[in-house]
C-alpha atoms as a PDB file:
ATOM      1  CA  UNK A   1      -9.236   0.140-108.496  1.00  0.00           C
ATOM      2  CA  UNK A   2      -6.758  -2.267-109.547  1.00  0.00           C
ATOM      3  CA  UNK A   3      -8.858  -5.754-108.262  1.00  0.00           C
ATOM      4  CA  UNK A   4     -12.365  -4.437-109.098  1.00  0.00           C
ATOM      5  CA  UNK A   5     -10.694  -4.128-113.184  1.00  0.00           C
ATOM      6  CA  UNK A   6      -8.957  -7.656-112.821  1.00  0.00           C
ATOM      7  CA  UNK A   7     -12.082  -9.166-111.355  1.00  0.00           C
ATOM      8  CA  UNK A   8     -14.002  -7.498-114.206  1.00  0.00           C
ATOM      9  CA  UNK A   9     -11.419  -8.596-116.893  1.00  0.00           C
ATOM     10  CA  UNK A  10     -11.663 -12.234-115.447  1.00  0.00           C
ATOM     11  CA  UNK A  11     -15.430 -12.209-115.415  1.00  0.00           C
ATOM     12  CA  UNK A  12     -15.225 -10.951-118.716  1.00  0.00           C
ATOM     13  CA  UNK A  13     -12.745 -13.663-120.449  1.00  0.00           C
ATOM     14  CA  UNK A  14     -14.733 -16.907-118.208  1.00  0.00           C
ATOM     15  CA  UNK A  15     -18.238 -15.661-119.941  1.00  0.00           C
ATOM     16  CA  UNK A  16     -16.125 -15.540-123.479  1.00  0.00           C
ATOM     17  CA  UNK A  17     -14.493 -18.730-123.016  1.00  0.00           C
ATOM     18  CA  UNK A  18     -17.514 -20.294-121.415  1.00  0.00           C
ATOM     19  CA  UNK A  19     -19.570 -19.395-124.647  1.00  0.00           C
ATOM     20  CA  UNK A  20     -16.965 -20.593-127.156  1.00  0.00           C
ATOM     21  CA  UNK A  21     -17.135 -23.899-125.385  1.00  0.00           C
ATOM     22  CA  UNK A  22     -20.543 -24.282-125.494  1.00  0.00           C
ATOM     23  CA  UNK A  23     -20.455 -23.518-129.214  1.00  0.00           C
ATOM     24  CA  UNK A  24     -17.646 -26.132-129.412  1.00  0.00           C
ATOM     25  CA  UNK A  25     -19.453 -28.731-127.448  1.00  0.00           C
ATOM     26  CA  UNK A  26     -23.022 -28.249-129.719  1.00  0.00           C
ATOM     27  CA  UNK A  27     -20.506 -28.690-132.594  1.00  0.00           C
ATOM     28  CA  UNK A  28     -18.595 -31.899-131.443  1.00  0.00           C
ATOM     29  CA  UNK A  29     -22.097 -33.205-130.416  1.00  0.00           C
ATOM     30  CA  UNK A  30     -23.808 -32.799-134.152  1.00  0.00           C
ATOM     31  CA  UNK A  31     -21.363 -32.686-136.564  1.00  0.00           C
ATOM     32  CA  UNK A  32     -19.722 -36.089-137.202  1.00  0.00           C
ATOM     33  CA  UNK A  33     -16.093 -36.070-138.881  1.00  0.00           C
ATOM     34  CA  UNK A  34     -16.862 -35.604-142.574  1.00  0.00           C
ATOM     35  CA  UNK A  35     -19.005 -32.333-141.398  1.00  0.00           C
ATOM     36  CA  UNK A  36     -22.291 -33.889-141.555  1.00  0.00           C
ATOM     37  CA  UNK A  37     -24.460 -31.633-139.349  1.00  0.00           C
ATOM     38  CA  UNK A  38     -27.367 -33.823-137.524  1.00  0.00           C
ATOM     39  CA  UNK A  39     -29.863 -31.600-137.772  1.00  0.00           C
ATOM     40  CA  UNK A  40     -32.442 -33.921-135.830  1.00  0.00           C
ATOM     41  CA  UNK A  41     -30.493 -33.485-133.019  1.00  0.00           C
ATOM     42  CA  UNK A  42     -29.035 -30.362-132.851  1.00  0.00           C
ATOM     43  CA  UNK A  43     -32.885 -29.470-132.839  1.00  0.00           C
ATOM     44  CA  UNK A  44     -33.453 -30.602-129.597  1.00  0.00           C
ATOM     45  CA  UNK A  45     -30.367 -28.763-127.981  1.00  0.00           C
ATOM     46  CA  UNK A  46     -31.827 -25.681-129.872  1.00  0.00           C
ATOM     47  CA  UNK A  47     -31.659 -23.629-126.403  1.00  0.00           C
ATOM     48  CA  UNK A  48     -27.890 -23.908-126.284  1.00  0.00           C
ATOM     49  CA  UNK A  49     -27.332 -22.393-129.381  1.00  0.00           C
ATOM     50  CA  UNK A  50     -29.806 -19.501-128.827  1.00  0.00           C
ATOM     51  CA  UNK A  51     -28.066 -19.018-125.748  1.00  0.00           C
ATOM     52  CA  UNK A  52     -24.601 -18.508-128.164  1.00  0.00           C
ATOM     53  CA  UNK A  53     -26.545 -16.566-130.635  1.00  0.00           C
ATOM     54  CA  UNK A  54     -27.495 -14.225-127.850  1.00  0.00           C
ATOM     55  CA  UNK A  55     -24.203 -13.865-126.791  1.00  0.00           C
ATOM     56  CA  UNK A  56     -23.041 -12.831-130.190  1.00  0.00           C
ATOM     57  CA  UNK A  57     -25.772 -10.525-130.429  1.00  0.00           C
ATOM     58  CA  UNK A  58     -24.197  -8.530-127.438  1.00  0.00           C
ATOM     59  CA  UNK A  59     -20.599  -8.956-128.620  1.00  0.00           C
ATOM     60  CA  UNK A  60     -18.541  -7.069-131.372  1.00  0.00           C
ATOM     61  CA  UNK A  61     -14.976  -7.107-132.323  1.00  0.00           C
ATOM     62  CA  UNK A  62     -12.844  -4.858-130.357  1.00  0.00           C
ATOM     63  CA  UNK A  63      -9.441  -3.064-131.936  1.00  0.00           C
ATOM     64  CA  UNK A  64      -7.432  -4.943-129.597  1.00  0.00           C
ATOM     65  CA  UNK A  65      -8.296  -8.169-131.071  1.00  0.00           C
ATOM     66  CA  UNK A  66      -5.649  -9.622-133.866  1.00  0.00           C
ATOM     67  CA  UNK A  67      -7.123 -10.097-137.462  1.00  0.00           C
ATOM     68  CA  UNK A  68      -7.164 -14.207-136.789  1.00  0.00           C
ATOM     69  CA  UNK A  69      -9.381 -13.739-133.477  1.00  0.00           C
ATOM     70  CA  UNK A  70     -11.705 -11.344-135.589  1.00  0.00           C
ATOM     71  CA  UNK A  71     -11.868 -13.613-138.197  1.00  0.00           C
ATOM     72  CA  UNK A  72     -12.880 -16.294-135.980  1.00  0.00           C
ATOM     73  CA  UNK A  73     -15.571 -14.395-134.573  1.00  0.00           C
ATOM     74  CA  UNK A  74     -17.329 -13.676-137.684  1.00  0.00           C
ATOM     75  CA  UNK A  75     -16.673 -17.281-138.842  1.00  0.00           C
ATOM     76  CA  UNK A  76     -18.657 -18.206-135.494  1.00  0.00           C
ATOM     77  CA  UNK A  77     -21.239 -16.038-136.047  1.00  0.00           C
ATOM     78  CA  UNK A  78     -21.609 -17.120-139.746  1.00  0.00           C
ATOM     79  CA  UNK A  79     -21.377 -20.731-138.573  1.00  0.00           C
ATOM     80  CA  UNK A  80     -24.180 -20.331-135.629  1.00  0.00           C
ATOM     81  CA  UNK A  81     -26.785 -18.525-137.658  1.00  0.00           C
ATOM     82  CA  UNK A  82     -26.411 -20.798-140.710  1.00  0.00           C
ATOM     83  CA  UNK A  83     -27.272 -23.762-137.853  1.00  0.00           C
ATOM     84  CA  UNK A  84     -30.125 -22.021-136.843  1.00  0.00           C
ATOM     85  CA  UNK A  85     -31.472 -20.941-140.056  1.00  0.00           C
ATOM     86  CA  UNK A  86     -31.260 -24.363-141.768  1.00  0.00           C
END
């Protein structure tokens, strides 16, 4: 019982940390270092961050998580939907 909640628990954190990177990466790609968003471009990796957006859709905070990780998340979420709305 022990492996089959580890290997769900690692499953679990790769798909979190793999979506938070991709997120990351669409960011470092687009937004230059005053904050300038590219819109042009982030256009045509539009997939990627409906692929993030999806993944928030299926996410919510859990109690375990500490007030800064929380706040992160809806900062992310914010963040993504303002990219996709503009």
């Amino acid at each position: 019982m022990k492996k089959i909640i580890t290997f769900i628990l690692i499953i679990t954190l790769t798909k979190l940390y793999a979506q938070t990177t991709e997120f990351n990466s669409l960011l470092q790609t687009h937004v230059d270092s005053k904050g300038f968003v590219d819109y042009k471009s982030l256009k045509q990796n539009e997939g990627k961050l409906d692929g993030y957006l999806s993944y928030l859709e299926k996410t919510s905070p859990e109690k375990s998580w500490s007030a800064n990780k929380e706040k992160a998340f809806w900062i992310n979420v914010y963040n993504a939907y303002t990219l996709k709305i503009i």
